[in-house]
PDB file of N, CA and C in Angstrom:
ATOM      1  N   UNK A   1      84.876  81.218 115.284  1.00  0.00           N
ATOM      2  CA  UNK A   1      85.974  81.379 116.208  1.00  0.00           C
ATOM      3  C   UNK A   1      86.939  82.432 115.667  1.00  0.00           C
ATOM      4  N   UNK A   2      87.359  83.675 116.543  1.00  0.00           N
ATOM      5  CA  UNK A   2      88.343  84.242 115.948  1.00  0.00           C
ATOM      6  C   UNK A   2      89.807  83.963 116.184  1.00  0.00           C
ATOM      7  N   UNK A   3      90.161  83.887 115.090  1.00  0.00           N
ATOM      8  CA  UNK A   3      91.266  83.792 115.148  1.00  0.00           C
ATOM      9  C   UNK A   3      92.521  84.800 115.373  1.00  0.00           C
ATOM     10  N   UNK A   4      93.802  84.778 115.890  1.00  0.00           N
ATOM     11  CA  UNK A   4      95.149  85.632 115.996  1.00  0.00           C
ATOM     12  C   UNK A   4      95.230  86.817 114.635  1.00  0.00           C
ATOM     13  N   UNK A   5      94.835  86.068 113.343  1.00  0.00           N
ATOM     14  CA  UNK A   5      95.246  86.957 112.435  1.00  0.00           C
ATOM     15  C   UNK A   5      94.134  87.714 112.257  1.00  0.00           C
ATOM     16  N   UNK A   6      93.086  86.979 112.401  1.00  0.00           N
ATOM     17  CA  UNK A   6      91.715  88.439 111.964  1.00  0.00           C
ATOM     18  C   UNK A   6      92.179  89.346 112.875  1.00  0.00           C
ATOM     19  N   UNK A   7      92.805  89.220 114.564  1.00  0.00           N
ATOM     20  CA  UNK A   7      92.238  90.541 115.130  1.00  0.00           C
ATOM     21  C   UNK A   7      93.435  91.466 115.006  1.00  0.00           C
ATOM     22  N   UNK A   8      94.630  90.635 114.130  1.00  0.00           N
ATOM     23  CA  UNK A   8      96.031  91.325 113.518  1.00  0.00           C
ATOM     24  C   UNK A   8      95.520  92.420 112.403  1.00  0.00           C
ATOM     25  N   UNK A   9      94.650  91.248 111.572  1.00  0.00           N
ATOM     26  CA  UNK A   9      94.315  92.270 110.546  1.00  0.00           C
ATOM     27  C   UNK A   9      93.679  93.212 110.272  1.00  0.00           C
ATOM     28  N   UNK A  10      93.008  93.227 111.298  1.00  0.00           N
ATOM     29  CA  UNK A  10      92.029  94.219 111.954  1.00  0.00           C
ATOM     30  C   UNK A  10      93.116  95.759 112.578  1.00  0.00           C
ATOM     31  N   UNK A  11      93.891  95.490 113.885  1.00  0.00           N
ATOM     32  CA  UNK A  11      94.588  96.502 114.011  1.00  0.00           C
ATOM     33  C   UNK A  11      95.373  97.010 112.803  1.00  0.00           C
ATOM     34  N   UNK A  12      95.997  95.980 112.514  1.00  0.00           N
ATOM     35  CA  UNK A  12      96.907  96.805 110.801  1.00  0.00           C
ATOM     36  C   UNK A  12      95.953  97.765 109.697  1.00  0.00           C
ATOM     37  N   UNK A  13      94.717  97.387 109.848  1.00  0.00           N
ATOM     38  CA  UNK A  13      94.489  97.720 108.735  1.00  0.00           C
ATOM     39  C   UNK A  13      93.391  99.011 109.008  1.00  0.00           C
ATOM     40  N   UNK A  14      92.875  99.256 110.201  1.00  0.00           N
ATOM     41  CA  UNK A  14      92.309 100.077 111.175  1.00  0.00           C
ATOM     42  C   UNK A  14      92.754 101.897 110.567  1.00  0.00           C
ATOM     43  N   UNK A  15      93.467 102.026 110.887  1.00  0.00           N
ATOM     44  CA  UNK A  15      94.002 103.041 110.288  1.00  0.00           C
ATOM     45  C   UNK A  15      94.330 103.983 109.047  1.00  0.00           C
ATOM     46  N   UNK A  16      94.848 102.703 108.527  1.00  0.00           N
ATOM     47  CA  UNK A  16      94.608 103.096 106.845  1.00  0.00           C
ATOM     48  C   UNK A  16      92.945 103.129 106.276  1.00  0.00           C
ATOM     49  N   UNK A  17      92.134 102.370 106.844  1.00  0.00           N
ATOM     50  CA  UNK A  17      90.689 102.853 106.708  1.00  0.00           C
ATOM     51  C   UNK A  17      90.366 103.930 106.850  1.00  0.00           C
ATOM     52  N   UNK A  18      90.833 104.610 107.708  1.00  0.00           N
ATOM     53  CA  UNK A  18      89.989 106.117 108.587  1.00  0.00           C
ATOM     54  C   UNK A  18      91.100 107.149 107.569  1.00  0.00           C
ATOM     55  N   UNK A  19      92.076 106.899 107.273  1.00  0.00           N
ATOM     56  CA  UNK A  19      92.731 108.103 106.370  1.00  0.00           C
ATOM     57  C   UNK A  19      92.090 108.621 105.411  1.00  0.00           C
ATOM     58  N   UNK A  20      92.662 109.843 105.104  1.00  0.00           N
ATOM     59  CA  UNK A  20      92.322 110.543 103.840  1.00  0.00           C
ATOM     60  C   UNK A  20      92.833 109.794 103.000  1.00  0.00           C
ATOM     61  N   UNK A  21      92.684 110.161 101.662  1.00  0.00           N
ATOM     62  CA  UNK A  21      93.468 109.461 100.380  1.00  0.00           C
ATOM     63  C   UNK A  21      94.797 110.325 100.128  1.00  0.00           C
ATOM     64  N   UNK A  22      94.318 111.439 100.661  1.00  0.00           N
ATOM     65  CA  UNK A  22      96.263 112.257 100.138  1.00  0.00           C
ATOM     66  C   UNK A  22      97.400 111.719 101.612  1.00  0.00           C
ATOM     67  N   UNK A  23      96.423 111.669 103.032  1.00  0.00           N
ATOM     68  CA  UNK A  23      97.385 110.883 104.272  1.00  0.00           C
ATOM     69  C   UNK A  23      98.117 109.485 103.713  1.00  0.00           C
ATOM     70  N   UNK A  24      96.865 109.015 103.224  1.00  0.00           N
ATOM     71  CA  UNK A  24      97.361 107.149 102.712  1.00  0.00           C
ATOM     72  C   UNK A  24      98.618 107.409 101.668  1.00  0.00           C
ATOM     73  N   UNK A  25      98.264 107.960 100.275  1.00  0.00           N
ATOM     74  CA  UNK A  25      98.974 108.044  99.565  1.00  0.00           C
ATOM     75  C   UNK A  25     100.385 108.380  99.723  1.00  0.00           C
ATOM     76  N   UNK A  26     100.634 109.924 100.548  1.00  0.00           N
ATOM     77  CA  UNK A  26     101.811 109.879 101.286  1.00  0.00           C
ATOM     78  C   UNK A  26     102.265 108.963 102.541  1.00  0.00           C
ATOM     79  N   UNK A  27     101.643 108.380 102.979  1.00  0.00           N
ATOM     80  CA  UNK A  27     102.204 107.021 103.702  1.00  0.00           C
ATOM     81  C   UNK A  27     102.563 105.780 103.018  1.00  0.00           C
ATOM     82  N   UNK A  28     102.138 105.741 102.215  1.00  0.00           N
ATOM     83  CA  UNK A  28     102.294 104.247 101.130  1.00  0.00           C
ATOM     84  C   UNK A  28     103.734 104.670 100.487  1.00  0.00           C
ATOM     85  N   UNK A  29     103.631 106.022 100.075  1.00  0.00           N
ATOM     86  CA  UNK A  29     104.879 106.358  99.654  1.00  0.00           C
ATOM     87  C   UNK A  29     106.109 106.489 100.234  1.00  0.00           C
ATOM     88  N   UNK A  30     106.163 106.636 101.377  1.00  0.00           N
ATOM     89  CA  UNK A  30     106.769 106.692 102.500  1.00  0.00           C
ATOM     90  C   UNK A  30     107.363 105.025 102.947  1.00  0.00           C
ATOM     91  N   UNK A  31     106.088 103.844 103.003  1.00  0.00           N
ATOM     92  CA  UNK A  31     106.936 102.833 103.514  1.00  0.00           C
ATOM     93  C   UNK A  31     107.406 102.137 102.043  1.00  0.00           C
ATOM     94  N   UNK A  32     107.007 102.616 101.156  1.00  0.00           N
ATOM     95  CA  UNK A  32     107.783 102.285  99.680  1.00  0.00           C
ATOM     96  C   UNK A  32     109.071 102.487  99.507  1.00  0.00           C
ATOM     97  N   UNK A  33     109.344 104.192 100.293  1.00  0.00           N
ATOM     98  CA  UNK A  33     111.046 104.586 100.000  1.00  0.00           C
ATOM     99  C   UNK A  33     111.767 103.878 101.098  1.00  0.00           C
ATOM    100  N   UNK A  34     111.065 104.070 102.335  1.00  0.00           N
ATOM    101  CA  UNK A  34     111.649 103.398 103.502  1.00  0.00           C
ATOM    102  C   UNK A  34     111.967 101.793 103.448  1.00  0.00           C
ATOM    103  N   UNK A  35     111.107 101.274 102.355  1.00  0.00           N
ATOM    104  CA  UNK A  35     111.731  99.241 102.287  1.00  0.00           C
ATOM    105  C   UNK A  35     112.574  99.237 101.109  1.00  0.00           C
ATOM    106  N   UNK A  36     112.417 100.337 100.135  1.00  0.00           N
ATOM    107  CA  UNK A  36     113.240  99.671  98.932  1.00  0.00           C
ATOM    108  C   UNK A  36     114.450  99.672  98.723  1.00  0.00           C
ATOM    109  N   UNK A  37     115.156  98.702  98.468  1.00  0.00           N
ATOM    110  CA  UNK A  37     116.959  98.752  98.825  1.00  0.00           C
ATOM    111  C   UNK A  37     116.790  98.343 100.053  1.00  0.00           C
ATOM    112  N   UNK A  38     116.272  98.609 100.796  1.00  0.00           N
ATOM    113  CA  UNK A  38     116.386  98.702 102.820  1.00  0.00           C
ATOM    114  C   UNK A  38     116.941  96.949 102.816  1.00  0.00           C
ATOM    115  N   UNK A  39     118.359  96.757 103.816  1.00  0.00           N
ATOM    116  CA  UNK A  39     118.976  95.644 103.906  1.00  0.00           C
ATOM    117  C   UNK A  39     118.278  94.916 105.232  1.00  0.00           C
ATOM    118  N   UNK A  40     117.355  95.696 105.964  1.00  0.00           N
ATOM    119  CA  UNK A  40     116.654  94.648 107.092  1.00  0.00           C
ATOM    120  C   UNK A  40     115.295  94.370 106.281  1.00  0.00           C
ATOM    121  N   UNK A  41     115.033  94.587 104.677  1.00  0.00           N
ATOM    122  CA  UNK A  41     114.024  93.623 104.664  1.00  0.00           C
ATOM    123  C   UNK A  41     114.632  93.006 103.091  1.00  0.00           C
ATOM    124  N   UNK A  42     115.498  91.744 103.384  1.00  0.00           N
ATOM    125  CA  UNK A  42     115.897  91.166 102.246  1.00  0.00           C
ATOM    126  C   UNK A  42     115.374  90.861 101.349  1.00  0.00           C
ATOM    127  N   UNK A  43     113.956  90.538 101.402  1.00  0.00           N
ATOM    128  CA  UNK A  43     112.790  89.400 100.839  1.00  0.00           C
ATOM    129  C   UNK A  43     111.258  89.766 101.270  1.00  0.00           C
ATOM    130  N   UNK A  44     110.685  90.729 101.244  1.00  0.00           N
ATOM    131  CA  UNK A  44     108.935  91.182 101.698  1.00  0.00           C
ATOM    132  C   UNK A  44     108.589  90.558 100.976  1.00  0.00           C
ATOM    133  N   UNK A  45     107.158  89.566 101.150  1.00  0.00           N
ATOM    134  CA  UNK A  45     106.082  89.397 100.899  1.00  0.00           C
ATOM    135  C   UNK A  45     104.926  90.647 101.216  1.00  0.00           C
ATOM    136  N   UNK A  46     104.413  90.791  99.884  1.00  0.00           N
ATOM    137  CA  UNK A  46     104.859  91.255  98.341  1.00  0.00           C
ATOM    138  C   UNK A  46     106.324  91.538  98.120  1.00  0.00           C
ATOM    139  N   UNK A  47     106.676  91.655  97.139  1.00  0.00           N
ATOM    140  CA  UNK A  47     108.254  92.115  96.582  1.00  0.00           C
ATOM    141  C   UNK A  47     107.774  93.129  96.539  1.00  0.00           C
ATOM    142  N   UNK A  48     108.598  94.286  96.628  1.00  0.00           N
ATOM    143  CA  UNK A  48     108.456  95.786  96.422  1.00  0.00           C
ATOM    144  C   UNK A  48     108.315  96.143  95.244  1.00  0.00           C
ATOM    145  N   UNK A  49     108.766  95.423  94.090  1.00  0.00           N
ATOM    146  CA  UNK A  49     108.290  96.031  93.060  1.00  0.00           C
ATOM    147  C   UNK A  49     106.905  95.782  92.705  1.00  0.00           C
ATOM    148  N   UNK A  50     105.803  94.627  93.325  1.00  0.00           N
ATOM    149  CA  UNK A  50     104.758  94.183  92.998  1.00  0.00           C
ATOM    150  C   UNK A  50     104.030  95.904  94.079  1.00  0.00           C
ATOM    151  N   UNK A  51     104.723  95.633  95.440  1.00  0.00           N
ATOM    152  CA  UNK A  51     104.198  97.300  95.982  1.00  0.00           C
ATOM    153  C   UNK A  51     104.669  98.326  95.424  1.00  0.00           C
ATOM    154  N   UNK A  52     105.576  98.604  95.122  1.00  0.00           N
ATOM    155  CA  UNK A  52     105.641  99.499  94.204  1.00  0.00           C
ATOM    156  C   UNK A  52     104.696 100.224  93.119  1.00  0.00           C
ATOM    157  N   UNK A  53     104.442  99.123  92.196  1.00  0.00           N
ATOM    158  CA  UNK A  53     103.492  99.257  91.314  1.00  0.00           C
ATOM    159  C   UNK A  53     102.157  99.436  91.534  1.00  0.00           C
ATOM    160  N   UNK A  54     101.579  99.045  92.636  1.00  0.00           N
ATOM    161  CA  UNK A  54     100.431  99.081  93.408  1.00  0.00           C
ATOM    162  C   UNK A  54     100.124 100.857  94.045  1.00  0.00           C
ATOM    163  N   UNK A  55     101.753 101.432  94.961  1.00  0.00           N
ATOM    164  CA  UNK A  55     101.581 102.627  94.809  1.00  0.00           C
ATOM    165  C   UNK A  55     101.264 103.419  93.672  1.00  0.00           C
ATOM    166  N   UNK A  56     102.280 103.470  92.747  1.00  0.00           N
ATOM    167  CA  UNK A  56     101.881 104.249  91.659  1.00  0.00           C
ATOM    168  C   UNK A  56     100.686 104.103  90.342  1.00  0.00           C
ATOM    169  N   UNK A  57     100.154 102.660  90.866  1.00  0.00           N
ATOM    170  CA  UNK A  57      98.703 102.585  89.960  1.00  0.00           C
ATOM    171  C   UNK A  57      98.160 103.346  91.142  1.00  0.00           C
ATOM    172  N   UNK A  58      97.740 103.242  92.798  1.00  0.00           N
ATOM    173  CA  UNK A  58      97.212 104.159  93.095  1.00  0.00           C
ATOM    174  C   UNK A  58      97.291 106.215  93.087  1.00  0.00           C
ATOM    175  N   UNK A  59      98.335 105.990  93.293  1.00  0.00           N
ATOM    176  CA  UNK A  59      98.243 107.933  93.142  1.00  0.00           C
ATOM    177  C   UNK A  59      98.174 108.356  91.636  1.00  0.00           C
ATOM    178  N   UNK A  60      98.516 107.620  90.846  1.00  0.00           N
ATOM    179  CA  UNK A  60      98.228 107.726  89.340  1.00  0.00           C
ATOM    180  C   UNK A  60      96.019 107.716  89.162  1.00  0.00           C
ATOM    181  N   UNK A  61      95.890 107.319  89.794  1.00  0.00           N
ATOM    182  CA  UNK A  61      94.400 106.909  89.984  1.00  0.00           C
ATOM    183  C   UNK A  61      93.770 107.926  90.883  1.00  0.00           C
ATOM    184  N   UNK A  62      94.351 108.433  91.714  1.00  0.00           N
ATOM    185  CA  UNK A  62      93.840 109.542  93.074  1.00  0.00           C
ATOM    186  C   UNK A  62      93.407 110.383  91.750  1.00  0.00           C
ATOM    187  N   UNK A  63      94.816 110.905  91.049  1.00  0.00           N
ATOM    188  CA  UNK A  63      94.835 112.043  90.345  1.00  0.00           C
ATOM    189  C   UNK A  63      93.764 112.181  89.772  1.00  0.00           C
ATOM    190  N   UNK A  64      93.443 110.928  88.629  1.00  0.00           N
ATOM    191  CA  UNK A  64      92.284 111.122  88.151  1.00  0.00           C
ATOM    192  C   UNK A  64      91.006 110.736  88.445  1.00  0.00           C
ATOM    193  N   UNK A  65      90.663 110.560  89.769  1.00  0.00           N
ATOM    194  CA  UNK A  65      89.681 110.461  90.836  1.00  0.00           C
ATOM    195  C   UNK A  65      89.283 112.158  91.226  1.00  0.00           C
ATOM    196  N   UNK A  66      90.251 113.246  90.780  1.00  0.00           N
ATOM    197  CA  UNK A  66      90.015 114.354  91.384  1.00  0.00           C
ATOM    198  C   UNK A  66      89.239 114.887  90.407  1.00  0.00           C
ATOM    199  N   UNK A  67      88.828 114.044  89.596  1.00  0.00           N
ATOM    200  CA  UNK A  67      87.682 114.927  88.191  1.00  0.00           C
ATOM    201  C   UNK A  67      86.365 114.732  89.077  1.00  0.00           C
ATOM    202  N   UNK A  68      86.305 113.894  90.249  1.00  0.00           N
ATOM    203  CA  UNK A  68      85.023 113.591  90.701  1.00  0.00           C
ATOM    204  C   UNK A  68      84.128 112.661  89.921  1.00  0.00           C
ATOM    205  N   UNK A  69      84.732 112.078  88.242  1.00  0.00           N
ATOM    206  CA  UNK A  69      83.952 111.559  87.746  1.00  0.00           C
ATOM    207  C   UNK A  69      83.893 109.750  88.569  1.00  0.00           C
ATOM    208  N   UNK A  70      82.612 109.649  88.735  1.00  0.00           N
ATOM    209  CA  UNK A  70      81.976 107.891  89.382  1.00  0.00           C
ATOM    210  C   UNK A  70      83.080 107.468  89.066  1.00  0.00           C
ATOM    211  N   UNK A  71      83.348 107.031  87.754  1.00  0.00           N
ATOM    212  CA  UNK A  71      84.202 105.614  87.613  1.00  0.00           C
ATOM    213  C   UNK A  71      85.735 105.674  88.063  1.00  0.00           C
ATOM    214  N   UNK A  72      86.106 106.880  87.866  1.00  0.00           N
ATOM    215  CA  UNK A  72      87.138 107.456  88.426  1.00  0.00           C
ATOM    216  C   UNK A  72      87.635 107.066  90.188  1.00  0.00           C
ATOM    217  N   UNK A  73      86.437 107.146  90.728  1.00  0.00           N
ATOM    218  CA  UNK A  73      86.629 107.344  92.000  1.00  0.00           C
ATOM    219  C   UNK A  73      86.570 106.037  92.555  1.00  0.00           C
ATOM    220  N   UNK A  74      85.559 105.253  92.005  1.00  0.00           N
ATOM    221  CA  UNK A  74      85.198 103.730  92.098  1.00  0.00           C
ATOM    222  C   UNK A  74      86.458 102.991  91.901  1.00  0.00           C
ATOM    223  N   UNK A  75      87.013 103.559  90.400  1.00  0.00           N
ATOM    224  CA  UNK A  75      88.509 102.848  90.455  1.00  0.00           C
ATOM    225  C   UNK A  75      89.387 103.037  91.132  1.00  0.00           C
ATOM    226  N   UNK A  76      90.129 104.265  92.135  1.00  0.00           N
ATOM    227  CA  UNK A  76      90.441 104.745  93.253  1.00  0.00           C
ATOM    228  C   UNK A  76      90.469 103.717  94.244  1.00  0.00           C
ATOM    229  N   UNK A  77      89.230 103.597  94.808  1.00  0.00           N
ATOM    230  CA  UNK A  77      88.333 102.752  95.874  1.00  0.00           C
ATOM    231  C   UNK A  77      89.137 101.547  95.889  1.00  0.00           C
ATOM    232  N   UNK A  78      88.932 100.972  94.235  1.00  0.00           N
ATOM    233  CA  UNK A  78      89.477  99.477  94.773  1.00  0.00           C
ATOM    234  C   UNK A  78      91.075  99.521  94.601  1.00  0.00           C
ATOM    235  N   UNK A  79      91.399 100.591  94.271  1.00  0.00           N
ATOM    236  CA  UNK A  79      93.228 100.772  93.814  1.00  0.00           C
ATOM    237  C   UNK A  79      93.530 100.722  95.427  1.00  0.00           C
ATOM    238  N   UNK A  80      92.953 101.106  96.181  1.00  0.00           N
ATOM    239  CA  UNK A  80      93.089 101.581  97.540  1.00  0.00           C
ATOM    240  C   UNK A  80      92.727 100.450  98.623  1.00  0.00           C
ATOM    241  N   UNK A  81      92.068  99.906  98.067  1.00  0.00           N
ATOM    242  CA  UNK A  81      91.482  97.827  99.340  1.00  0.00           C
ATOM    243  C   UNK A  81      92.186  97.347  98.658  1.00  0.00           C
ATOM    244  N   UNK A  82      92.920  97.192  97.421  1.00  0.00           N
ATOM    245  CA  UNK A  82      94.054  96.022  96.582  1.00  0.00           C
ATOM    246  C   UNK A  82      95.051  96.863  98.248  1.00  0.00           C
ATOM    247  N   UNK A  83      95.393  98.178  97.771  1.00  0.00           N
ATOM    248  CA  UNK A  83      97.381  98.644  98.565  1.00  0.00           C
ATOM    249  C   UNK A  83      96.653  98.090  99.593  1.00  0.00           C
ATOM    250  N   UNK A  84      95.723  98.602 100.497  1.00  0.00           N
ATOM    251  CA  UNK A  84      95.822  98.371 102.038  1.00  0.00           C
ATOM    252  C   UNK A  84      95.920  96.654 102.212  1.00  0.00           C
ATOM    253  N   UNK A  85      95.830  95.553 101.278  1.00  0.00           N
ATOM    254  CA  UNK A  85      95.525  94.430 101.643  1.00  0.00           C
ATOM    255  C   UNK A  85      97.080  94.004 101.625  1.00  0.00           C
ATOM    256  N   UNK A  86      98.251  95.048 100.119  1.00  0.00           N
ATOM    257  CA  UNK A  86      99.182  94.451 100.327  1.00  0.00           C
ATOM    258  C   UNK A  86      99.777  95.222 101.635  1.00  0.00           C
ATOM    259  N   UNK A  87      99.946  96.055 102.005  1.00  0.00           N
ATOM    260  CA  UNK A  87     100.491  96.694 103.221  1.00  0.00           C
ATOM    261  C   UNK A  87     100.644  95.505 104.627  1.00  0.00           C
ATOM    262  N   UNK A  88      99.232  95.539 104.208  1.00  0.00           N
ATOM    263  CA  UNK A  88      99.137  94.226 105.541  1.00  0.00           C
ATOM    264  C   UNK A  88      99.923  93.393 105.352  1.00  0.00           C
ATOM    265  N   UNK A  89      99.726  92.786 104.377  1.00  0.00           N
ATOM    266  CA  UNK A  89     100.555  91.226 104.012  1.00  0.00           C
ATOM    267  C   UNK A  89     101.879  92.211 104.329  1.00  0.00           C
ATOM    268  N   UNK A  90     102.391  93.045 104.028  1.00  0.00           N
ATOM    269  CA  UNK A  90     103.400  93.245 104.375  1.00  0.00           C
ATOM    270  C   UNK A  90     104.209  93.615 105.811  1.00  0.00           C
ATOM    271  N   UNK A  91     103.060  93.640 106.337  1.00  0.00           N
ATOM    272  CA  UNK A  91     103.520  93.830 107.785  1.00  0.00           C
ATOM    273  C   UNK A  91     103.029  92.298 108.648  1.00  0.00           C
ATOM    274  N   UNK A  92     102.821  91.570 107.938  1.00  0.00           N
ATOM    275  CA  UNK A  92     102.809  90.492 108.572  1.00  0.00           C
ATOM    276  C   UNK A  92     104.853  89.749 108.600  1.00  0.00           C
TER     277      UNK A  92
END
């Protein structure tokens, strides 16, 4: 049976799938500056500093994903399904 949130999590997360990694990266960065301090979100689930840190382990990781070396990129990959999973939670 599907449920309300799969087909939530589905549109939320739709998008950030199909991006590039330099689109995502500057978007992640973007709703990072846009929530932090920001007084209409008192309390996000995640805390921003847990997203926070999640951004900058990812673009810290893009960077060295650009050697093309496997493990590099593999680690990328999942730096990148960890942010998009918190994004969601965060737009829930």
């Amino acid at each position: 049976m599907t449920k309300t949130s799969d087909l939530y999590d589905g549109v939320v997360a739709r998008p950030y799938n199909s991006w590039s990694d330099i689109k995502f990266s500057a978007e992640m960065q973007k709703v990072q500056t846009s929530m932090t301090g920001n007084i209409l979100f008192p309390s996000p689930v995640p805390t921003m500093k847990v997203f926070s840190a999640a951004v900058t382990d990812y673009v810290s990781q893009l960077a060295k994903a650009g050697t093309r070396d496997a493990n590099a990129v593999a680690a990328k990959n999942v730096r990148r399904k960890n942010l998009i999973a918190l994004v969601v939670q965060l737009g829930y």
